[in-house]
C-alpha atoms as a PDB file:
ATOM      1  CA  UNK A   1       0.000   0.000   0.000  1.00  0.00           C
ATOM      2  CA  UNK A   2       1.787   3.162  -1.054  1.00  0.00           C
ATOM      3  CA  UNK A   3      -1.280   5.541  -0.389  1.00  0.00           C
ATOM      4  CA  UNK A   4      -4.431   6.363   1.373  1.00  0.00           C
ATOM      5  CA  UNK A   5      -7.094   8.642   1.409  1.00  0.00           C
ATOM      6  CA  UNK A   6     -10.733   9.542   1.438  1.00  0.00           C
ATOM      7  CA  UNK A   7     -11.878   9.165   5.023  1.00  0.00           C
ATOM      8  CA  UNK A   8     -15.417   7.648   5.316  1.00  0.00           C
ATOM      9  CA  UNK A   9     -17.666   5.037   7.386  1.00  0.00           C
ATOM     10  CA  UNK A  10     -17.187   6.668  10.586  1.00  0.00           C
ATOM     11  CA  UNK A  11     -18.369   4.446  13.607  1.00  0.00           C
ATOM     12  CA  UNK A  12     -17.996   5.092  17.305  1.00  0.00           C
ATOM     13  CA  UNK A  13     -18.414   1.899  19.907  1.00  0.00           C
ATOM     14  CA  UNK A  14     -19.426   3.300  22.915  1.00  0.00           C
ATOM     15  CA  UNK A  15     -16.877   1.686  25.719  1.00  0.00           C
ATOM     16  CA  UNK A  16     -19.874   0.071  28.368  1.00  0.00           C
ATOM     17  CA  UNK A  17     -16.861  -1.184  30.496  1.00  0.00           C
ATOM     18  CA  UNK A  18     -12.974  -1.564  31.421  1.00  0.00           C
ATOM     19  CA  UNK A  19     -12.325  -5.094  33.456  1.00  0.00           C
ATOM     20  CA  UNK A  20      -9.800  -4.794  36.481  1.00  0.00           C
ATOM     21  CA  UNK A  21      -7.136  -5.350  33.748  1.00  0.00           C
ATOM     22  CA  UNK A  22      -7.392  -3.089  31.575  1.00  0.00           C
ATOM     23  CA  UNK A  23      -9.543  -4.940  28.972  1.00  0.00           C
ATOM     24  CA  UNK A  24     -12.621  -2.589  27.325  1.00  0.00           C
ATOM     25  CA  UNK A  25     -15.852  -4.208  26.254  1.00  0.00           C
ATOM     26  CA  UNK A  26     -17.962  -2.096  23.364  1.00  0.00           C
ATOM     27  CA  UNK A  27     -21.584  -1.319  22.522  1.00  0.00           C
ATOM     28  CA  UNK A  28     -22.953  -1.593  19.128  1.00  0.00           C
ATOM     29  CA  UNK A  29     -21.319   0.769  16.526  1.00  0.00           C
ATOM     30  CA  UNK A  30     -23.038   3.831  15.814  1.00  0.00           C
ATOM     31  CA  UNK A  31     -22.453   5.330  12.564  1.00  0.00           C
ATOM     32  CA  UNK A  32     -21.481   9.065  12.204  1.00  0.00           C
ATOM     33  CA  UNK A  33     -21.443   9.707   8.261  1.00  0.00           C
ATOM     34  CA  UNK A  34     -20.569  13.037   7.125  1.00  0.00           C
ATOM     35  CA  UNK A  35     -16.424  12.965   7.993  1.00  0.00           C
ATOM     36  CA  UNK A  36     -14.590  15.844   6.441  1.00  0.00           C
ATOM     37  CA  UNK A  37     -10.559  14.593   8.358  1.00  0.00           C
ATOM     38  CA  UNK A  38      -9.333  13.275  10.785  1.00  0.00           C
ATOM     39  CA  UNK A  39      -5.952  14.252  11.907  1.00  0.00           C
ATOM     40  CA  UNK A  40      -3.861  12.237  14.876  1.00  0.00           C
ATOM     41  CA  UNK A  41      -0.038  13.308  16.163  1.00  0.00           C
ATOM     42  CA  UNK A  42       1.554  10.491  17.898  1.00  0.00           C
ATOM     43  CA  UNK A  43       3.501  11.886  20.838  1.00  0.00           C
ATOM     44  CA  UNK A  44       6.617  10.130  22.513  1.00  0.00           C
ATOM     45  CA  UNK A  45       8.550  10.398  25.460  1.00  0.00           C
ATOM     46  CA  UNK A  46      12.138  10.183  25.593  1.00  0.00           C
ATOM     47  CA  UNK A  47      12.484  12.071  28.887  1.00  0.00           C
ATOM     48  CA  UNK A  48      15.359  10.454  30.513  1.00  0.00           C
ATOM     49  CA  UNK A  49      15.705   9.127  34.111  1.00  0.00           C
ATOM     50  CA  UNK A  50      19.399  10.028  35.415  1.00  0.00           C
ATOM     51  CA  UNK A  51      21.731   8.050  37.635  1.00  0.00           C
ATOM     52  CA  UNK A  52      25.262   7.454  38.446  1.00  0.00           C
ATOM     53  CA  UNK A  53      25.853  10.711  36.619  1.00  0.00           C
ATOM     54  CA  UNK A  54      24.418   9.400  33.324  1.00  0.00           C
ATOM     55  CA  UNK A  55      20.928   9.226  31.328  1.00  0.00           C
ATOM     56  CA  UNK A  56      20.265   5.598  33.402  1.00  0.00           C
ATOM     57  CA  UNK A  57      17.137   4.942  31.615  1.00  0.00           C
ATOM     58  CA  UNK A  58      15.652   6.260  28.163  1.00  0.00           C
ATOM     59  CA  UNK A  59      11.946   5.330  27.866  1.00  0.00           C
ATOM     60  CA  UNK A  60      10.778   5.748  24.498  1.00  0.00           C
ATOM     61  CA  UNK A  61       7.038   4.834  22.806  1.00  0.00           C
ATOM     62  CA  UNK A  62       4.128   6.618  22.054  1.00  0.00           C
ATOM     63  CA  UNK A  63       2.843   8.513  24.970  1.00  0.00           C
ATOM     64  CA  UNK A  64      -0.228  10.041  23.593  1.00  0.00           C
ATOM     65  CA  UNK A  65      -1.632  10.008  20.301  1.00  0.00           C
ATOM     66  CA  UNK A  66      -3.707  13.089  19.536  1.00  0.00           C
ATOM     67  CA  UNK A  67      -5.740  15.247  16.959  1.00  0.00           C
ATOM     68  CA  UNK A  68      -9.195  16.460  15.375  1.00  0.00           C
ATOM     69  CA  UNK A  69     -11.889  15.230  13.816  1.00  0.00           C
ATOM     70  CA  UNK A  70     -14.008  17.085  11.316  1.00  0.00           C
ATOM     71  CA  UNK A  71     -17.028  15.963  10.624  1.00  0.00           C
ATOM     72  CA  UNK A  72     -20.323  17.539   8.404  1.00  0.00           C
ATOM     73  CA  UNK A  73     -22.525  17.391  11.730  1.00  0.00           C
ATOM     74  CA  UNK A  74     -22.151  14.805  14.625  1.00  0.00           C
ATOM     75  CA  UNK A  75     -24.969  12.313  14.158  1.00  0.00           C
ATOM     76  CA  UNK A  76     -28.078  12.876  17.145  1.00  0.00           C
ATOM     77  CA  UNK A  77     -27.397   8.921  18.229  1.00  0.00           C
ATOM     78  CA  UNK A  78     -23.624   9.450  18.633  1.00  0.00           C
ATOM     79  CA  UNK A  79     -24.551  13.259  20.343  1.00  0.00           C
ATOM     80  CA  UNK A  80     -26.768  10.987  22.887  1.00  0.00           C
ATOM     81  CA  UNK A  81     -24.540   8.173  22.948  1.00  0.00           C
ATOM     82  CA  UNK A  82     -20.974   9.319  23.366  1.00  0.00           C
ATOM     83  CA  UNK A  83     -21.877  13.043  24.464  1.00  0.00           C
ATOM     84  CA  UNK A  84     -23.951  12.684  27.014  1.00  0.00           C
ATOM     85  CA  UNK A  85     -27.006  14.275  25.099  1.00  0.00           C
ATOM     86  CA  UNK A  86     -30.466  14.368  25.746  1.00  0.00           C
ATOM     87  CA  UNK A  87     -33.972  14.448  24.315  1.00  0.00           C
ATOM     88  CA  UNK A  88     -36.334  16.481  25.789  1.00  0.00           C
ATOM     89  CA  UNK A  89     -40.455  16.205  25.846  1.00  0.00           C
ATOM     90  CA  UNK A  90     -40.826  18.623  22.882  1.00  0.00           C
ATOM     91  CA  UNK A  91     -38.321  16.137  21.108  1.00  0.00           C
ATOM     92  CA  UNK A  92     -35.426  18.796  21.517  1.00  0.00           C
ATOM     93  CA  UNK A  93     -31.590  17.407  22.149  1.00  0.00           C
ATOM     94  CA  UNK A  94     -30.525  19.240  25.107  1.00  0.00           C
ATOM     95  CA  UNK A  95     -26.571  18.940  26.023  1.00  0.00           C
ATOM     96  CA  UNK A  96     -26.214  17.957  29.700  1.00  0.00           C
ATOM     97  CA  UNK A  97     -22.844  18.627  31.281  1.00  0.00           C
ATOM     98  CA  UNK A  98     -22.140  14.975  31.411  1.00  0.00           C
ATOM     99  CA  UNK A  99     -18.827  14.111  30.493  1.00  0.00           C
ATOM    100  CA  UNK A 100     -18.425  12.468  27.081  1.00  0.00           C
ATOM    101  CA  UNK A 101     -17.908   8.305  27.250  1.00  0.00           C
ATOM    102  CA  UNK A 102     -14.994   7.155  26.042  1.00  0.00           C
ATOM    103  CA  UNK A 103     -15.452   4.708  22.733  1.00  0.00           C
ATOM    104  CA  UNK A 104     -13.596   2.902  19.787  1.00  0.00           C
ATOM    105  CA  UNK A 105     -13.352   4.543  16.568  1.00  0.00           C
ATOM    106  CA  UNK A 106     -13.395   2.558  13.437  1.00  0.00           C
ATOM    107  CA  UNK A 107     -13.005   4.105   9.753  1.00  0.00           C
ATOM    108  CA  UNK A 108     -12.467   3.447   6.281  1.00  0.00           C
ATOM    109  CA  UNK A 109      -9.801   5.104   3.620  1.00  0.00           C
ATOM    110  CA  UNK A 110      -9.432   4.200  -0.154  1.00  0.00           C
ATOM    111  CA  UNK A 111      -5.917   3.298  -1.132  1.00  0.00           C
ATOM    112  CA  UNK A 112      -4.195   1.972  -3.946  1.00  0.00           C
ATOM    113  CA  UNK A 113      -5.016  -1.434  -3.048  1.00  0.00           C
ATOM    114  CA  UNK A 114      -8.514  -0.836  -2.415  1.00  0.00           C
ATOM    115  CA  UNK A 115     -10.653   0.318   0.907  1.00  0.00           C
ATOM    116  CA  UNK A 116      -8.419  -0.351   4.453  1.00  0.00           C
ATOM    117  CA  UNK A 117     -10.077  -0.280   7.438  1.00  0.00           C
ATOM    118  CA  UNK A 118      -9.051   1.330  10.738  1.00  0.00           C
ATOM    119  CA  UNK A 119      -9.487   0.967  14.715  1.00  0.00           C
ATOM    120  CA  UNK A 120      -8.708   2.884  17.132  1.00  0.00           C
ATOM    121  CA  UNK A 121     -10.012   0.935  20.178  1.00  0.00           C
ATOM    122  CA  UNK A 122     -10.052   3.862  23.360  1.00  0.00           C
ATOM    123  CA  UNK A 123     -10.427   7.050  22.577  1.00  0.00           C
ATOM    124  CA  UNK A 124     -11.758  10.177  24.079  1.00  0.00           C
ATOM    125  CA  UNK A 125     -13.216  13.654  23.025  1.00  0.00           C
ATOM    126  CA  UNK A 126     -14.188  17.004  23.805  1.00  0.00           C
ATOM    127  CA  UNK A 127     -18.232  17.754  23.036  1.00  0.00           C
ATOM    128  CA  UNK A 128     -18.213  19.181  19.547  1.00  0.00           C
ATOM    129  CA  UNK A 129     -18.906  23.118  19.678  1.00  0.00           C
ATOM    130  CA  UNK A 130     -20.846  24.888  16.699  1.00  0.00           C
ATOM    131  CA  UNK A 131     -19.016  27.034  14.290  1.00  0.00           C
ATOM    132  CA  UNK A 132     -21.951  28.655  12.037  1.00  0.00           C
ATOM    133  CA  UNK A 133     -21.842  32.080  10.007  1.00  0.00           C
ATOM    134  CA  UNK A 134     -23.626  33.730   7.511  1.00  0.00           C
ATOM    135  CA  UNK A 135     -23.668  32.411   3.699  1.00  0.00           C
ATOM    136  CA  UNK A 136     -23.269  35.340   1.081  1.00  0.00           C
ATOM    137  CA  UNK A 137     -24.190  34.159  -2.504  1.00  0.00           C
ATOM    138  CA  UNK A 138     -23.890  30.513  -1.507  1.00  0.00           C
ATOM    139  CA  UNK A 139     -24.460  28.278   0.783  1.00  0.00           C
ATOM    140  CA  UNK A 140     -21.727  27.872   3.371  1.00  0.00           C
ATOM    141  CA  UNK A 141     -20.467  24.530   5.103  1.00  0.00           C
ATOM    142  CA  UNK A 142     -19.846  24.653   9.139  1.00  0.00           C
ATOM    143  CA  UNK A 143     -18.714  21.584   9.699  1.00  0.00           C
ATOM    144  CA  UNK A 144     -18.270  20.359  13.400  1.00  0.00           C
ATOM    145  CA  UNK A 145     -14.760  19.715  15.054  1.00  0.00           C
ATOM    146  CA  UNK A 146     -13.938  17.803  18.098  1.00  0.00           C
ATOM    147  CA  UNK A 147     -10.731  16.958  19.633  1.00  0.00           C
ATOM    148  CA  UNK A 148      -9.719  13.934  20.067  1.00  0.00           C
ATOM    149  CA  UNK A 149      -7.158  11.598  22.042  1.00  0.00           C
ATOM    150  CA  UNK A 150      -6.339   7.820  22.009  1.00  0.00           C
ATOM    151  CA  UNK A 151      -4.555   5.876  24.374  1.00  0.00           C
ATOM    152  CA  UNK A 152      -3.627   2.017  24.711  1.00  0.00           C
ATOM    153  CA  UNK A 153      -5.866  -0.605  25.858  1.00  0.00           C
ATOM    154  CA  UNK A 154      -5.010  -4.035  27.372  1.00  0.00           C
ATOM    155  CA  UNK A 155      -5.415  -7.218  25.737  1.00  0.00           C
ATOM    156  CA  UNK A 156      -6.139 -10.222  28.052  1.00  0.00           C
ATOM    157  CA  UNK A 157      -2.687 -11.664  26.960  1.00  0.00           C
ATOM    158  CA  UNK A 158      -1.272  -8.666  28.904  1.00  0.00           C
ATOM    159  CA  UNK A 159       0.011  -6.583  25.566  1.00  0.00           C
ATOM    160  CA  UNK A 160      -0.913  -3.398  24.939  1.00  0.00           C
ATOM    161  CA  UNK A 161      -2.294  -1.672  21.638  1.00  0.00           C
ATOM    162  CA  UNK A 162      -3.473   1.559  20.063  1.00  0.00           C
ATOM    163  CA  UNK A 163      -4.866   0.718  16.669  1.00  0.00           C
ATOM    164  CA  UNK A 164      -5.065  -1.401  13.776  1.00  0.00           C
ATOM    165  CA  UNK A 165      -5.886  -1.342  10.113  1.00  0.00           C
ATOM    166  CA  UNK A 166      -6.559  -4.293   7.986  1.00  0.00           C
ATOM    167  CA  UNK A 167      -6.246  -4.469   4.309  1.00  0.00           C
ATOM    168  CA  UNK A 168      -8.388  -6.575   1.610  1.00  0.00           C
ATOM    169  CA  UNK A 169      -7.750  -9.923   2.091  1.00  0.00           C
ATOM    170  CA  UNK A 170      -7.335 -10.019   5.584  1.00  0.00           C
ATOM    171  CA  UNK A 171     -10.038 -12.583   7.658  1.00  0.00           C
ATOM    172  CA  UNK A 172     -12.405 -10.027   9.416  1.00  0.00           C
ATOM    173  CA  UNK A 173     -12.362  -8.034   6.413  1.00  0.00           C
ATOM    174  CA  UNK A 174     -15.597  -8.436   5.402  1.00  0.00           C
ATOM    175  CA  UNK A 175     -16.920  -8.581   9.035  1.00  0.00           C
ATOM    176  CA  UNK A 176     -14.811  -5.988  10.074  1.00  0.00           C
ATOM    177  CA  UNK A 177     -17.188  -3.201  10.759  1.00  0.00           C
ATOM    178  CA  UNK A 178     -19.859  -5.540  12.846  1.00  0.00           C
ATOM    179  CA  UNK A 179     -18.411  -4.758  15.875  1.00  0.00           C
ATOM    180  CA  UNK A 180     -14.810  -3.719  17.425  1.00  0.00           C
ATOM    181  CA  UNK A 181     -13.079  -6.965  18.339  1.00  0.00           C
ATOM    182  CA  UNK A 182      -9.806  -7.014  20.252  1.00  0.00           C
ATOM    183  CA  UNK A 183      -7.527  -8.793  18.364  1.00  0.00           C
ATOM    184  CA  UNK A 184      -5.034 -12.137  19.038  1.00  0.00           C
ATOM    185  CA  UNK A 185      -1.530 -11.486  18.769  1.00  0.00           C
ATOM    186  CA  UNK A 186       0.509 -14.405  17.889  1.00  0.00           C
END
């Protein structure tokens, strides 16, 4: 695969629970169509621990893995199902100050070897805000941002990971968007 790009089939899986180890277990996926980007910075450490006069210790590895999602509007079942929203008598969503749930994100990109499919399996975000102005001679877009941060989960085998893609061919390809399995790491 030498490229990607067109971002589309947006899902969050809300996060119902984290066992004592570390393990998540996810809701159903919720669709969110209408994704303009997504943009994620992988941060590292490699502040050193010092002893005996010398850098002792070196950690290195990603830290924190960060960035922003754009997206047309935020769908009203991932507002009430990630963001805390609520729906009021009159049929009004009213945002509550609950904090956002944490969920896995799952996406598609074309490439040059067809669609691959991504996971990012905890991840956590800001409520979206609203960005709206006034359209001159044409219509203009406000599309909603949120920002966004992903961090490592457990697997039960003890190893930790961030995300995943898989390509055509791969086993859960064509199942791959039913629901956000943990993988097994031989």
């Amino acid at each position: 695969m030498k490229v990607v790009f067109n971002i589309k089939k947006l899902q969050f899986s809300k996060i119902s629970s984290v066992s004592a180890a570390g393990v998540p277990t996810y809701e159903t996926p919720i669709l969110v169509p209408g994704t303009v980007s997504l943009s994620m910075e992988t941060e590292s450490t490699t502040d050193p621990f010092y002893a005996d006069g010398i850098a002792y210790y070196m950690p290195s590895g990603a830290t924190s893995t960060t960035g922003t999602l754009e997206n047309a509007w935020i769908s009203e079942e991932a507002l009430k199902a990630i963001y805390g929203y609520v729906e009021d008598a009159n049929g009004n969503l009213i945002e509550t100050d609950a904090a956002p749930s944490e969920f896995g994100m799952q996406f598609a990109c074309d490439s040059d070897e067809g669609e691959v499919y991504f996971t990012y399996y905890r991840v956590g975000s800001n409520k979206p805000g609203l960005n709206v102005q006034t359209s001159e001679s044409s219509a203009t877009i406000n599309p909603q941002s949120v920002e966004i941060s992903a961090s490592t989960v457990n697997l039960a085998s003890g190893q930790r990971i961030l995300k995943s893609y898989a390509k055509p061919g791969a086993s859960n390809y064509n199942t791959y968007f039913q629901a956000i399995v943990l993988p097994t790491i031989q």
